[in-house]
Protein backbone atom coordinates (compact mmCIF):
# COMPACT_ATOMS: atom_id res chain seq x y z
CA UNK A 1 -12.12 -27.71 3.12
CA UNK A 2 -11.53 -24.48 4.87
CA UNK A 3 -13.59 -21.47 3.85
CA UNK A 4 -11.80 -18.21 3.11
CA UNK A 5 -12.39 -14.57 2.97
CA UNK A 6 -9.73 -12.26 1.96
CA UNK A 7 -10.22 -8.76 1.35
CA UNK A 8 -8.93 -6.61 -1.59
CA UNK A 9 -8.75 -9.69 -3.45
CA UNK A 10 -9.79 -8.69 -7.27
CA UNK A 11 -6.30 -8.10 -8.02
CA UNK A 12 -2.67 -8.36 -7.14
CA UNK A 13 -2.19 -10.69 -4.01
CA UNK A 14 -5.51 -10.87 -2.99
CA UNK A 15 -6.44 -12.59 -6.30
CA UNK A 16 -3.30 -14.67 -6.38
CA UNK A 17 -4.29 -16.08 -2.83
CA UNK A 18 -7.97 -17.04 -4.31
CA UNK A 19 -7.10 -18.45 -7.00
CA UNK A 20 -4.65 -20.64 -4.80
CA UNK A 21 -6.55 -21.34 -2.27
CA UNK A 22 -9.66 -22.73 -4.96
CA UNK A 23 -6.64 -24.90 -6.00
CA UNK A 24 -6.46 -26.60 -2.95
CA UNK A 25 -10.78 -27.08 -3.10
CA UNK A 26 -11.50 -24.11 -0.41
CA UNK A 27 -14.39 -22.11 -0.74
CA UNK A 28 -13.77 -18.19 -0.64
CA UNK A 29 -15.02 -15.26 -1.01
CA UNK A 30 -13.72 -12.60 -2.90
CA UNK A 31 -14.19 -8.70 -2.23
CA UNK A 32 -13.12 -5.61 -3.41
CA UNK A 33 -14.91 -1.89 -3.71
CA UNK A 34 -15.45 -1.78 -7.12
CA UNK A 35 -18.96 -4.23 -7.92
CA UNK A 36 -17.79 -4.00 -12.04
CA UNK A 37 -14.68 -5.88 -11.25
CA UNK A 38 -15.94 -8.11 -8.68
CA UNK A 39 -18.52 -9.28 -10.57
CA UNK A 40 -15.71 -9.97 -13.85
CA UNK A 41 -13.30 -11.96 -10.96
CA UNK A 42 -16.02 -13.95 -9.76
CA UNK A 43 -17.05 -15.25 -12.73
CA UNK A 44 -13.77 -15.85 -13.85
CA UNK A 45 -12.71 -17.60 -11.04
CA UNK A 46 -16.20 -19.25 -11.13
CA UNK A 47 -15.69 -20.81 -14.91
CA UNK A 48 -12.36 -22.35 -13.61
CA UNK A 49 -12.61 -23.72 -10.37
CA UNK A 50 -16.36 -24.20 -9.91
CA UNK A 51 -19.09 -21.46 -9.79
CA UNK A 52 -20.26 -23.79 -6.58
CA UNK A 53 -16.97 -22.86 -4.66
CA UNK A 54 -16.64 -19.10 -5.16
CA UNK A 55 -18.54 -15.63 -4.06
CA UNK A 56 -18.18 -12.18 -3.98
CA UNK A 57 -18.99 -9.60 -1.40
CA UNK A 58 -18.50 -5.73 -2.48
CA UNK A 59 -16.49 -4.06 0.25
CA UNK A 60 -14.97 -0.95 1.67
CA UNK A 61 -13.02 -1.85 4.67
CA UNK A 62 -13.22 1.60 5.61
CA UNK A 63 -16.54 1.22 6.68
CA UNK A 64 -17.15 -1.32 9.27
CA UNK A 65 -21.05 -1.95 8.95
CA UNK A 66 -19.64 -2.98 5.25
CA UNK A 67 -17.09 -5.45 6.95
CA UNK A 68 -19.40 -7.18 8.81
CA UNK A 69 -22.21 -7.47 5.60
CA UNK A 70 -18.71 -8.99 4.19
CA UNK A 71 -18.46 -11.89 7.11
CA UNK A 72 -22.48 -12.16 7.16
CA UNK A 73 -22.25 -13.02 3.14
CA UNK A 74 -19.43 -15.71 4.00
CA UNK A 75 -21.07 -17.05 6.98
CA UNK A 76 -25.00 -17.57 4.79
CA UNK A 77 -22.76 -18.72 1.95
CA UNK A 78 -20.64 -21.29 3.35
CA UNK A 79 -21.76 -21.99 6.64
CA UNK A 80 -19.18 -20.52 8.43
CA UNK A 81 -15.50 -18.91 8.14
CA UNK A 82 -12.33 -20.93 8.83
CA UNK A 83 -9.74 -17.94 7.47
CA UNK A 84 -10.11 -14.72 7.49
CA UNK A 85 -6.96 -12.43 5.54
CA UNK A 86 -6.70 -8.72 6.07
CA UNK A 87 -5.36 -7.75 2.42
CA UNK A 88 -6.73 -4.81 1.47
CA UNK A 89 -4.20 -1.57 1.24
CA UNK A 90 -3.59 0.98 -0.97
CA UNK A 91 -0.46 2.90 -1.35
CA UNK A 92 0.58 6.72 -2.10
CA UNK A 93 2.85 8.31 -4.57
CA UNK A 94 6.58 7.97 -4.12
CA UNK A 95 7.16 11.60 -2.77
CA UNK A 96 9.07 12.80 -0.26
CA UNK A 97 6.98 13.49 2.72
CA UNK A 98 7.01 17.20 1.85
CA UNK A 99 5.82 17.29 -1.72
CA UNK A 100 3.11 14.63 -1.05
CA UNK A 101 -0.51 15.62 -1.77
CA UNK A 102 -2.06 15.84 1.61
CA UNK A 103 -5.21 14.42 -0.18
CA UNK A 104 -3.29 11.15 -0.78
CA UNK A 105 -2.34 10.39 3.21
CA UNK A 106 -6.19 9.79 4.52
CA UNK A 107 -7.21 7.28 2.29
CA UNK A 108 -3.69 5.25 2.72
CA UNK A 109 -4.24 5.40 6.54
CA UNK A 110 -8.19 4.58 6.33
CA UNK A 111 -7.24 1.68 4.52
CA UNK A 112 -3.97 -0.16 5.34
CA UNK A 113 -4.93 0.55 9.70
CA UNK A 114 -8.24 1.29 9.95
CA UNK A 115 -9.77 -1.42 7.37
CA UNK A 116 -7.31 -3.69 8.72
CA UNK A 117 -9.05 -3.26 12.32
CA UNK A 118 -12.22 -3.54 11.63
CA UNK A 119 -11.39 -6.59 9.36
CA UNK A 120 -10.09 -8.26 12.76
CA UNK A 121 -13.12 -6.80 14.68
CA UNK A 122 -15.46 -8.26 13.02
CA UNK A 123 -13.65 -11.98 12.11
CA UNK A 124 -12.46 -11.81 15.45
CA UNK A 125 -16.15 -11.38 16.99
CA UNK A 126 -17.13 -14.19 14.60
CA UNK A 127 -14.86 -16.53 15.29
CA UNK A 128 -15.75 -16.43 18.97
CA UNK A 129 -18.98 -17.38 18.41
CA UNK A 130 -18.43 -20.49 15.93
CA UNK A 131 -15.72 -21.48 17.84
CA UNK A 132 -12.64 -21.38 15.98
CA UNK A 133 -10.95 -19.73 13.11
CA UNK A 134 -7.43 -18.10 12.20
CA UNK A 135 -6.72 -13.87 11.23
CA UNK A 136 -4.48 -13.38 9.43
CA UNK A 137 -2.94 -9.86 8.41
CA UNK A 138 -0.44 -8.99 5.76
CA UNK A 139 2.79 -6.84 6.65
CA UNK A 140 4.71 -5.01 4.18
CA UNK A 141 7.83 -2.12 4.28
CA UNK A 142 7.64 -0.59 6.90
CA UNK A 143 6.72 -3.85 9.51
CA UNK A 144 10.10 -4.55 9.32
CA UNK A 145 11.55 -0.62 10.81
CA UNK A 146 13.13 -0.18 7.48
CA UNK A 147 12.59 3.38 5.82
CA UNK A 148 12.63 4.21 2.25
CA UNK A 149 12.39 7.38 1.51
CA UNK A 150 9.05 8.40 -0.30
CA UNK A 151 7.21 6.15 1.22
CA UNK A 152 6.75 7.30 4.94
CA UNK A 153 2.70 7.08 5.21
CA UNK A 154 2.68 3.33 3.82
CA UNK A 155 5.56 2.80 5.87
CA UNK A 156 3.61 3.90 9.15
CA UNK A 157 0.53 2.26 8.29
CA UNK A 158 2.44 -1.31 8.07
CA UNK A 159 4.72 -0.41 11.23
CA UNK A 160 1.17 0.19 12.74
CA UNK A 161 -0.21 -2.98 11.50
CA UNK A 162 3.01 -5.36 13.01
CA UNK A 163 1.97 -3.38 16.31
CA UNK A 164 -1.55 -4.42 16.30
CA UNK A 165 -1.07 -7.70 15.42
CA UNK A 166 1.28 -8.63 17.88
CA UNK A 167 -0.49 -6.72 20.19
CA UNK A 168 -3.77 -8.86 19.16
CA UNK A 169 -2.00 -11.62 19.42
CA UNK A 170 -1.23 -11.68 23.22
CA UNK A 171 -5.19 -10.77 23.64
CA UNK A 172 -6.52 -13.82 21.87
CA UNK A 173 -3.84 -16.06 23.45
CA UNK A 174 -6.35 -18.19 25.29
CA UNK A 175 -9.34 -18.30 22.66
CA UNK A 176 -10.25 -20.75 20.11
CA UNK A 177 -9.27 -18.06 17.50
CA UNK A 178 -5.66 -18.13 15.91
CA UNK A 179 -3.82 -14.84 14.77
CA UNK A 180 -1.02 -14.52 12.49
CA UNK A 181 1.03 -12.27 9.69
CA UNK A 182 1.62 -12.75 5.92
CA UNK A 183 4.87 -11.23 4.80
CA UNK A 184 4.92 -12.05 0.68
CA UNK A 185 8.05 -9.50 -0.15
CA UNK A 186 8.14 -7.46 -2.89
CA UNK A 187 5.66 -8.72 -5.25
CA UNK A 188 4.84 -7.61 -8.97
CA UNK A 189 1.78 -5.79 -8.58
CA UNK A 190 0.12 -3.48 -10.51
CA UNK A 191 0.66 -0.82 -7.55
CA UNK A 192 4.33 -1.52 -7.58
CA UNK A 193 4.54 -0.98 -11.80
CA UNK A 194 2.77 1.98 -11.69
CA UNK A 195 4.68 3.84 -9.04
CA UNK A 196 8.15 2.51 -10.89
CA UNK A 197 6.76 3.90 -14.18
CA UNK A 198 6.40 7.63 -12.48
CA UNK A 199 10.42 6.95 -10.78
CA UNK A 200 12.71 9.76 -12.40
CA UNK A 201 15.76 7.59 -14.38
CA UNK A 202 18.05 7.65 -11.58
CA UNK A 203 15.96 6.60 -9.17
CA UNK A 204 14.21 3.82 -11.32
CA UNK A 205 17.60 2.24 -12.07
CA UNK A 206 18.58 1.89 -8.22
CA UNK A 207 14.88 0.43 -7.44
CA UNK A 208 15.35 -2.01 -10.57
CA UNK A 209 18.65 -2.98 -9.22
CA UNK A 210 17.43 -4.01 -5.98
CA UNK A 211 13.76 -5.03 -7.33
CA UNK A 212 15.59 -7.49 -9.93
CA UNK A 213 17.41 -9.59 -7.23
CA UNK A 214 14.17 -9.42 -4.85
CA UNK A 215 10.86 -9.00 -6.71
CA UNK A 216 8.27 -11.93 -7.08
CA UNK A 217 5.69 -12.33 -9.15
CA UNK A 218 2.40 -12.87 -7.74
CA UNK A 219 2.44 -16.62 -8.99
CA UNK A 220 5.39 -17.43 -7.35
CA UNK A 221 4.48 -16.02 -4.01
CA UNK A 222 1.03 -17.01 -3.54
CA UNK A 223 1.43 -20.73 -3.64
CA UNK A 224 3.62 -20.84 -1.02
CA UNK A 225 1.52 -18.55 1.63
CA UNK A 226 -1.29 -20.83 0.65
CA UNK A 227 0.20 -24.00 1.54
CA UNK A 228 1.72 -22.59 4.52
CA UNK A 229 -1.87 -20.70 5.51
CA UNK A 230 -3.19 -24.03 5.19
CA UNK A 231 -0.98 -26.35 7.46
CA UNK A 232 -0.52 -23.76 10.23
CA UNK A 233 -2.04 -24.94 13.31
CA UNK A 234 0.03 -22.18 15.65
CA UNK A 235 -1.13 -18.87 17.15
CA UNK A 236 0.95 -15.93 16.29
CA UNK A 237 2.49 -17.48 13.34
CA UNK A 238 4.77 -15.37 11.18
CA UNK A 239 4.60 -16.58 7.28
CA UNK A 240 7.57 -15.34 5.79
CA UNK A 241 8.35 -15.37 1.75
CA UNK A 242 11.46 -13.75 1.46
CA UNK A 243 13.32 -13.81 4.33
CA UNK A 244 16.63 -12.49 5.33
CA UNK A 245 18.61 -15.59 4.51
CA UNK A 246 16.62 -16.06 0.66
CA UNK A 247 17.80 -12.24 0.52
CA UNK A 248 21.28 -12.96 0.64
CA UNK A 249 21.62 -15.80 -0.89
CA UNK A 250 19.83 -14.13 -3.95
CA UNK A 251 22.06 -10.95 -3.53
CA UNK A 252 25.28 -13.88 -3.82
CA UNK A 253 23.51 -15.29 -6.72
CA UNK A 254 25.19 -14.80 -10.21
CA UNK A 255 21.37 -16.06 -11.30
CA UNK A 256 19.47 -13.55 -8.87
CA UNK A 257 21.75 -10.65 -9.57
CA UNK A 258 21.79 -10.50 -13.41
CA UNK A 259 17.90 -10.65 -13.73
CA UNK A 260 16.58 -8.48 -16.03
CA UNK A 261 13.14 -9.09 -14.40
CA UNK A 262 11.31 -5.95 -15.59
CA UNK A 263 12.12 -5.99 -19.13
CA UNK A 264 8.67 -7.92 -20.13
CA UNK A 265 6.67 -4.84 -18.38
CA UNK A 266 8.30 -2.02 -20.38
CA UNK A 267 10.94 -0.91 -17.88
């Protein structure tokens, strides 16, 4: 079984892809900033798919020599690390680029481009050594040149992160290390509910209109990157959830198009 280290992974998609990937019987390693929390997810995770097969490393990917305790826990742990996933990121509040705190922009770019690096830095460095091993790093609005208003930092922090990978890509090209992207959609996250909740009415009822056809829970999304994660045996492979053609055949779908998806969170 393949061992697996994701970061940000005590909630939202980083939990959905551990609990997943314990599914399938691979070790991981969990991380996330806050010790209270990991400690709760481990031993959750622990008490239902084996206490043997599952550790966690506090981590801010903002600091490097942190990163590389992260891989150094894995490696002692398991014996060595097969996939590494680049999941951490934090967002800002929907503003217009104008009104936005300029105490929320640092953090956002620390940790969706700068976390993301090091992440690769250090797996990458790793993976040398043992021999082998597959990166992979999650895109998100923005990778795709869309724009959405309110949301220009996170957009240029994932536009950043398409660059890098691709760019990453044609540098490990001949080495025994494989390098890839994650694109999950839009996915139900506690990040995404809380930014809806603060959405005046008008806008909240455009977002829900689009959101209802697209949106994913985490449950539905995970599985699928998992299996895919797991059977890839290609360098610079894209893994692609919702993809142009599932868009519009949702956005023709009597089914997709009546959801009322966010009713059972209050909205």
């Amino acid at each position: 079984m393949k061992v697996v280290v994701i970061t940000g992974s005590t909630r939202g998609i980083g939990r959905g892809l551990a609990a997943e990937f314990l599914k399938k019987g691979c070790p991981v390693v969990i991380s996330g900033r806050s010790k209270d929390k990991l400690a709760k997810e481990v031993e959750r995770l622990g008490e239902r798919y084996g206490s043997d097969k599952v550790a966690g490393q506090p981590c801010d990917v903002t600091d490097v020599s942190q990163v590389q305790t992260l891989w150094n826990a894995a490696k002692n742990k398991f014996g060595r690390v097969d996939i590494w996933i680049n999941n951490a990121g934090i967002t800002h509040t929907t503003k217009l680029f104008v009104e936005l705190d300029p105490g929320e922009i640092r953090p956002v770019i620390d940790t969706n481009i700068t976390g993301l690096i090091y992440g690769s830095h250090v797996a990458l460095r790793g993976m040398m050594e043992q021999g082998s091993g597959q990166i992979y790093n999650l895109k998100g609005h923005g990778s795709d040149d869309r724009k959405r208003a309110g949301l220009l930092i996170y957009g240029t922090t994932k536009r950043a992160v398409r660059y890098f990978t691709e760019a990453l890509i044609e540098e490990t090209e001949d080495t025994p290390v494989q390098v890839g992207t994650l694109s999950p959609g839009i996915v139900i996250t506690d990040f995404l509910l809380d930014d809806m909740r603060k959405m005046p009415p008008e806008e909240l009822a455009t977002v829900k209109a689009v959101y209802n056809c697209l949106a994913d829970t985490v449950e539905t999304v995970t599985p699928f990157l998992v299996e895919n994660i797991l059977k890839n045996d290609q360098h610079g492979a894209e893994i692609v959830w919702l993809t142009d053609e599932k868009a519009n055949e949702r956005f023709n779908s009597d089914e997709y198009m009546n959801r009322d998806f966010f009713s059972q969170y209050g909205l």
